[in-house]
C-alpha atoms as a PDB file:
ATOM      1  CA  UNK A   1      48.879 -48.267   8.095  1.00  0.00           C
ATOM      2  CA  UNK A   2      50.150 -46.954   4.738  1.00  0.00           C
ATOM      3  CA  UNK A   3      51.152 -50.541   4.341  1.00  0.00           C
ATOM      4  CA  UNK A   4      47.915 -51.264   3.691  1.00  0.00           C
ATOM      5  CA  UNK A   5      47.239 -48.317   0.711  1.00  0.00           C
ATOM      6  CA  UNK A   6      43.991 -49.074  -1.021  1.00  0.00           C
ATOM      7  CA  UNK A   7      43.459 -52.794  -0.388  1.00  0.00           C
ATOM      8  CA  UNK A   8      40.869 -54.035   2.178  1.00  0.00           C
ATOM      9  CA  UNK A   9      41.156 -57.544   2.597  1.00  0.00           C
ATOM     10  CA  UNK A  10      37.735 -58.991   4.033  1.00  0.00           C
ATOM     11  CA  UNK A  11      39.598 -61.110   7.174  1.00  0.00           C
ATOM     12  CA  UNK A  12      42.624 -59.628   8.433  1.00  0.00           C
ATOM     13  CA  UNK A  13      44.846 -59.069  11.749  1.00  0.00           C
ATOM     14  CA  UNK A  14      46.654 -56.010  12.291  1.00  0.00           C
ATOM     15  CA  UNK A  15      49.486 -56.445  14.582  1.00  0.00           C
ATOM     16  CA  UNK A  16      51.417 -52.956  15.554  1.00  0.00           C
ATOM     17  CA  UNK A  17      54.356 -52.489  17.669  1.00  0.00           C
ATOM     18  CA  UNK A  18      53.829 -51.202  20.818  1.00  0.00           C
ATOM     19  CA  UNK A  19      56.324 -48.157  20.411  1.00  0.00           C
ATOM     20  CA  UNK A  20      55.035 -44.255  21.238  1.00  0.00           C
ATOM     21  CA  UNK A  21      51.291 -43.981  20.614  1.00  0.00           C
ATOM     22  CA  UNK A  22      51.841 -46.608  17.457  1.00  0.00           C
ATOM     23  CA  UNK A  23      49.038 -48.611  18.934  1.00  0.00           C
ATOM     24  CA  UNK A  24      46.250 -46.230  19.150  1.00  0.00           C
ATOM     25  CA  UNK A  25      46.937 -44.315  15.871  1.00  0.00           C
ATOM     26  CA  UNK A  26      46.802 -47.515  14.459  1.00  0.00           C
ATOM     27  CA  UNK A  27      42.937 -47.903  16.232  1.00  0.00           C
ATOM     28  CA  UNK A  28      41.716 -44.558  15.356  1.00  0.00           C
ATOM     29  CA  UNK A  29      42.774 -45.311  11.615  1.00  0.00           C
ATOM     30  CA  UNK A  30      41.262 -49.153  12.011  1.00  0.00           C
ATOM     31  CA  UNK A  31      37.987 -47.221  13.742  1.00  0.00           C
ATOM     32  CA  UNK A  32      37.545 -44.670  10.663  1.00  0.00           C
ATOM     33  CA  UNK A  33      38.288 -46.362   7.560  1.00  0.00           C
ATOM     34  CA  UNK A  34      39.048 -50.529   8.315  1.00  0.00           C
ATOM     35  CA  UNK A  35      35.875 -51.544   9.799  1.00  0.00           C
ATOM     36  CA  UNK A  36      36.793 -53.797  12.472  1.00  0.00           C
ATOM     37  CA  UNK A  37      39.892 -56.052  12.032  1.00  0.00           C
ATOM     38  CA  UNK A  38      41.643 -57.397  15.597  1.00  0.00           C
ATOM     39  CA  UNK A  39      44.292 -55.434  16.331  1.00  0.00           C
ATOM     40  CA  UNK A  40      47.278 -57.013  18.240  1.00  0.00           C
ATOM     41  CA  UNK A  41      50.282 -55.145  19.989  1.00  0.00           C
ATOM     42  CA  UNK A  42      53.401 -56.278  20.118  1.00  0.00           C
ATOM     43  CA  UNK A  43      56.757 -55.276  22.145  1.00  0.00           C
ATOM     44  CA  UNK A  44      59.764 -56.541  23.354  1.00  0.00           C
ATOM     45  CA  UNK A  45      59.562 -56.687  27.196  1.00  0.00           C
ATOM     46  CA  UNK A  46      56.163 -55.389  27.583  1.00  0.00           C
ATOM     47  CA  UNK A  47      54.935 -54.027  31.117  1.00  0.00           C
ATOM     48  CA  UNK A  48      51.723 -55.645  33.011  1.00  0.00           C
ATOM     49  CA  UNK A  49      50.201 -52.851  33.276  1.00  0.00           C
ATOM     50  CA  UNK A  50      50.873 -51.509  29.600  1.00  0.00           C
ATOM     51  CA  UNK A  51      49.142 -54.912  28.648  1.00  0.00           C
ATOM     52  CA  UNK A  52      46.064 -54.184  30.451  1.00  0.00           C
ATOM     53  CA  UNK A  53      45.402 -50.908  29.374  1.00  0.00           C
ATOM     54  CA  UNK A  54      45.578 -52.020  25.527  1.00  0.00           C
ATOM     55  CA  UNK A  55      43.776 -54.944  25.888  1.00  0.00           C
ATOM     56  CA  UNK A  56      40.819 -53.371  28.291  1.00  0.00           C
ATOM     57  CA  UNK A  57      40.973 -51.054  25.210  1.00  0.00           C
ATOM     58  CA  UNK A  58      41.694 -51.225  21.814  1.00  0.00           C
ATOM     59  CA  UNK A  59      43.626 -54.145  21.257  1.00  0.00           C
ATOM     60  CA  UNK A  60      42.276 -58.273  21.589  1.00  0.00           C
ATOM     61  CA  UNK A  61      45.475 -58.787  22.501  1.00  0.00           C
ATOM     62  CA  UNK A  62      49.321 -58.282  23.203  1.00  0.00           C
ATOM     63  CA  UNK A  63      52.360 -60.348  22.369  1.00  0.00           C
ATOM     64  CA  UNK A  64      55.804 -60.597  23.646  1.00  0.00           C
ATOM     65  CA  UNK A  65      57.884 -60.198  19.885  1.00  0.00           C
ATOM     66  CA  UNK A  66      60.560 -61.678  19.061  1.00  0.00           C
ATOM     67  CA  UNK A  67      59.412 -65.362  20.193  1.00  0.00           C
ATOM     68  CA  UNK A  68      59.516 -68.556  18.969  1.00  0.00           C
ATOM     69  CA  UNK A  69      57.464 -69.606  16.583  1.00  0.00           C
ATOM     70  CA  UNK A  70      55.504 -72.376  18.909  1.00  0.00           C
ATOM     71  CA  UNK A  71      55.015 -70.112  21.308  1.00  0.00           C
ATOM     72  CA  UNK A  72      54.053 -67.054  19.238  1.00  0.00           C
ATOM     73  CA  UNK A  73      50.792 -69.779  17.239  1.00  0.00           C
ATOM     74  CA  UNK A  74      50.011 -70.811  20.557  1.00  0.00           C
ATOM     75  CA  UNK A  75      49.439 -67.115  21.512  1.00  0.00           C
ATOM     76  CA  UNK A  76      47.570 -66.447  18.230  1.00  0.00           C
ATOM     77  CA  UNK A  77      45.160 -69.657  18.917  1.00  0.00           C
ATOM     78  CA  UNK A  78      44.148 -68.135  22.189  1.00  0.00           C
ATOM     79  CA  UNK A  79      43.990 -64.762  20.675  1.00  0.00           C
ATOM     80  CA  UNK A  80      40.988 -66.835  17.876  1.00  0.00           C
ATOM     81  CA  UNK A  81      38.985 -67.518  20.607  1.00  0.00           C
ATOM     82  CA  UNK A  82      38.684 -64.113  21.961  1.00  0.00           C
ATOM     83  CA  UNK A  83      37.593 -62.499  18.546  1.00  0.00           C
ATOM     84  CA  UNK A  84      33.878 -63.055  18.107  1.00  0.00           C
ATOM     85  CA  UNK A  85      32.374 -61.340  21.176  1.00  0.00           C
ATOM     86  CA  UNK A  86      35.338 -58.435  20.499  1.00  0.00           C
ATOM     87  CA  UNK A  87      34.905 -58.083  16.995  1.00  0.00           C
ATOM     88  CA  UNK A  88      30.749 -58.169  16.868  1.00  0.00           C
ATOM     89  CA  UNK A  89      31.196 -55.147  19.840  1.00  0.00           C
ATOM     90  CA  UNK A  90      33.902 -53.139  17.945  1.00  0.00           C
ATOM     91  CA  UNK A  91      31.982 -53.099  14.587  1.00  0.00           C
ATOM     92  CA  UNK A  92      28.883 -51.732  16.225  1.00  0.00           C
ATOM     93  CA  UNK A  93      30.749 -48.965  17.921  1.00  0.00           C
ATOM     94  CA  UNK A  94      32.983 -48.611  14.927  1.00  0.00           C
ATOM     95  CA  UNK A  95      29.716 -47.627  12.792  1.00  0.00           C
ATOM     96  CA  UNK A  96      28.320 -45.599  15.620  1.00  0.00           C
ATOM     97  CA  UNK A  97      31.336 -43.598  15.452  1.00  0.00           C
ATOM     98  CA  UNK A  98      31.382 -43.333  11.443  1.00  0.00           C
ATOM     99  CA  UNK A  99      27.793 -42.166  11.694  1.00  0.00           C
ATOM    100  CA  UNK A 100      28.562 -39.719  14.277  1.00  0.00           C
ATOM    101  CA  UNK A 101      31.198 -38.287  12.450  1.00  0.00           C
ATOM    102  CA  UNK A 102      29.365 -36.325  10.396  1.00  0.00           C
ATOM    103  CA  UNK A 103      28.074 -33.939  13.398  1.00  0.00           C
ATOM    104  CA  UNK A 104      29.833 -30.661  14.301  1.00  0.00           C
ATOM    105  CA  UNK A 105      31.450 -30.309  17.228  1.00  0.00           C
ATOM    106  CA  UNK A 106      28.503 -28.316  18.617  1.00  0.00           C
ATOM    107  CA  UNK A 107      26.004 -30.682  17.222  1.00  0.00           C
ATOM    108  CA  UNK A 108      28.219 -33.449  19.000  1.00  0.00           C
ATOM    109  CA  UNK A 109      27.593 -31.675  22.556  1.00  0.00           C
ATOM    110  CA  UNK A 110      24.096 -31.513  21.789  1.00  0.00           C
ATOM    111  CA  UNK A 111      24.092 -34.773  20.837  1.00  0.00           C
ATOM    112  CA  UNK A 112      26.326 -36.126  24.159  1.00  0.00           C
ATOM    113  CA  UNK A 113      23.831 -33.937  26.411  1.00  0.00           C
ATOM    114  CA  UNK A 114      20.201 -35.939  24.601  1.00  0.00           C
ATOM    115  CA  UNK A 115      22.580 -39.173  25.650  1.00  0.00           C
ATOM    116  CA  UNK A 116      22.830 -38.134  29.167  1.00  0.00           C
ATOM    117  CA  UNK A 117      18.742 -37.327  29.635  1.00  0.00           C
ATOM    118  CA  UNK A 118      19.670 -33.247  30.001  1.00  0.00           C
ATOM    119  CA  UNK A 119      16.556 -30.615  29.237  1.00  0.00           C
ATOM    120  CA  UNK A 120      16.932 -28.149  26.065  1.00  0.00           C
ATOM    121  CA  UNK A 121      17.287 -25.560  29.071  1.00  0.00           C
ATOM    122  CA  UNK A 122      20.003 -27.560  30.549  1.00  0.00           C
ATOM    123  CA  UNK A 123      22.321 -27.685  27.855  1.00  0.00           C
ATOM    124  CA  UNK A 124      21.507 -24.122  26.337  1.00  0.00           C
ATOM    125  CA  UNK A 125      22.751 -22.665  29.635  1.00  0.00           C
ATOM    126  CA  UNK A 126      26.326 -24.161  29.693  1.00  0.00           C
ATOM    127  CA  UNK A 127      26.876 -23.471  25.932  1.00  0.00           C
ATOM    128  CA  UNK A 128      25.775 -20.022  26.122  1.00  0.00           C
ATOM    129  CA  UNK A 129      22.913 -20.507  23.263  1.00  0.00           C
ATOM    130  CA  UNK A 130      18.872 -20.404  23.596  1.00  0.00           C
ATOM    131  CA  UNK A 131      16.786 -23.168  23.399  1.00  0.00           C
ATOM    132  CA  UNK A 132      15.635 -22.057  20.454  1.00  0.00           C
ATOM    133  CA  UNK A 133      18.832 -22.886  18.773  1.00  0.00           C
ATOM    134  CA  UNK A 134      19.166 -26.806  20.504  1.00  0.00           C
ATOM    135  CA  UNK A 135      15.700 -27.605  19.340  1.00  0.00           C
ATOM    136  CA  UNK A 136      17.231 -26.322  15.735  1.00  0.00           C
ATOM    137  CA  UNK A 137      20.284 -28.586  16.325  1.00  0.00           C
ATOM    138  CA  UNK A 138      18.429 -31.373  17.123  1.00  0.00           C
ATOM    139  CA  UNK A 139      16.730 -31.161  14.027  1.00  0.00           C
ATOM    140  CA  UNK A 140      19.805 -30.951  12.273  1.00  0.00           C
ATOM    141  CA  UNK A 141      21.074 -33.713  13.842  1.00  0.00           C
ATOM    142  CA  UNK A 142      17.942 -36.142  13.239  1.00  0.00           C
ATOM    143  CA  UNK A 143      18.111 -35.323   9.598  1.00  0.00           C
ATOM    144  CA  UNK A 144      21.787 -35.892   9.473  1.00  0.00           C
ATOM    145  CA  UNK A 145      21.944 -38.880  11.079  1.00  0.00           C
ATOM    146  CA  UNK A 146      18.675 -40.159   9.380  1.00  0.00           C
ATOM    147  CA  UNK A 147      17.081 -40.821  12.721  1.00  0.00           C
ATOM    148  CA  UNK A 148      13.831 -40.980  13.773  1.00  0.00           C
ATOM    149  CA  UNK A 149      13.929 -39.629  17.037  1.00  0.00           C
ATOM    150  CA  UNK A 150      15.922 -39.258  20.012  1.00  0.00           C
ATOM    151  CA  UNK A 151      15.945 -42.988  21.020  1.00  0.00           C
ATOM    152  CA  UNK A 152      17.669 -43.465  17.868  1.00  0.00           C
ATOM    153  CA  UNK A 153      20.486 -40.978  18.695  1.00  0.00           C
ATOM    154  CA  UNK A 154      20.737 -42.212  22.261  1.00  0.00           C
ATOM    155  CA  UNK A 155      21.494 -45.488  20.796  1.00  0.00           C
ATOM    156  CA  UNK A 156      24.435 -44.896  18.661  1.00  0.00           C
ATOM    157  CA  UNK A 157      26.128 -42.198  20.882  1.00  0.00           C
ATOM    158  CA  UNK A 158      25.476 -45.376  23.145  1.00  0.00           C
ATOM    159  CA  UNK A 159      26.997 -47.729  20.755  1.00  0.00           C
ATOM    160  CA  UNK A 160      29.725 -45.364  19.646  1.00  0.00           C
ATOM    161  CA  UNK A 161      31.292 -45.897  23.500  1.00  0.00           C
ATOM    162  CA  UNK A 162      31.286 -49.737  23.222  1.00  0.00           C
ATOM    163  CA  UNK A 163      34.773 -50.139  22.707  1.00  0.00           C
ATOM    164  CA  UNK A 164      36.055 -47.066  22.839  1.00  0.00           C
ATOM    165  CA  UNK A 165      40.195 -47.331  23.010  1.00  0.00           C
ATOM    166  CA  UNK A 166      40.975 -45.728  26.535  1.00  0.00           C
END
């Protein structure tokens, strides 16, 4: 991603090879700071069920590299067509996350728990705190997240799992 150093083009492809965890650094760093560009793996003899995973997750798509050049545009053309319904999910859940990231980890659990419908009570147990102190996180939370009550907050910890890269 360095490649990329300051410049944010408006309408880009990232394609990564599919070596190591390559692939999914490359989608946490597209989640955090690129917005949402389609990111496309690549590898050399790539296995079926390597595919799936990537493309059920963070990728639009994968490629068998080196190719020929026919059939490498004829995978990008079908790769087009799979972009709008991707890409309008993935920017949602991209900003969800963003916003999100600005919790603590404690305000985070709090935050998870109002998602799943649990009491005060019910999360203050498990985390070893009072009430007391999850109302005052939930405060904390609504102001940080400039939210106007807890249907707000349900929605983007809702929207921040969207397209979450498995």
């Amino acid at each position: 991603m360095e490649e990329l150093g300051t410049q944010r083009p408006k309408d880009a492809w990232v394609f990564v090879g599919d070596d190591g965890h390559q692939v999914e650094a490359a989608a946490d760093v597209l989640d955090r700071e690129l917005e949402s560009f389609p990111l496309v793996a690549y590898g050399r003899t790539p296995q079926m069920s390597r595919v799936l995973e990537l493309t059920n997750g963070p990728c639009v798509g994968y490629v068998q590299w080196p190719t020929d050049g026919i059939e490498f545009w004829r995978s990008f053309e079908a790769l087009e067509k799979r972009i709008p319904l991707r890409s309008e999910a993935a920017q949602v859940a991209a900003r969800a996350r963003r916003m999100l990231a600005v919790l603590t980890d404690r305000e985070r659990e709090i935050a998870d728990g109002i998602s799943q419908g649990l009491s005060t009570k019910e999360m203050a147990e498990p985390l070893g705190i009072s009430p007391r102190t999850i109302e005052v996180h939930r405060g904390n939370i609504l102001a940080k997240l400039d939210a106007r009550n807890m249907a707000g907050l349900v929605r983007l910890v809702v929207e921040s799992e969207l397209s979450t890269p498995s």
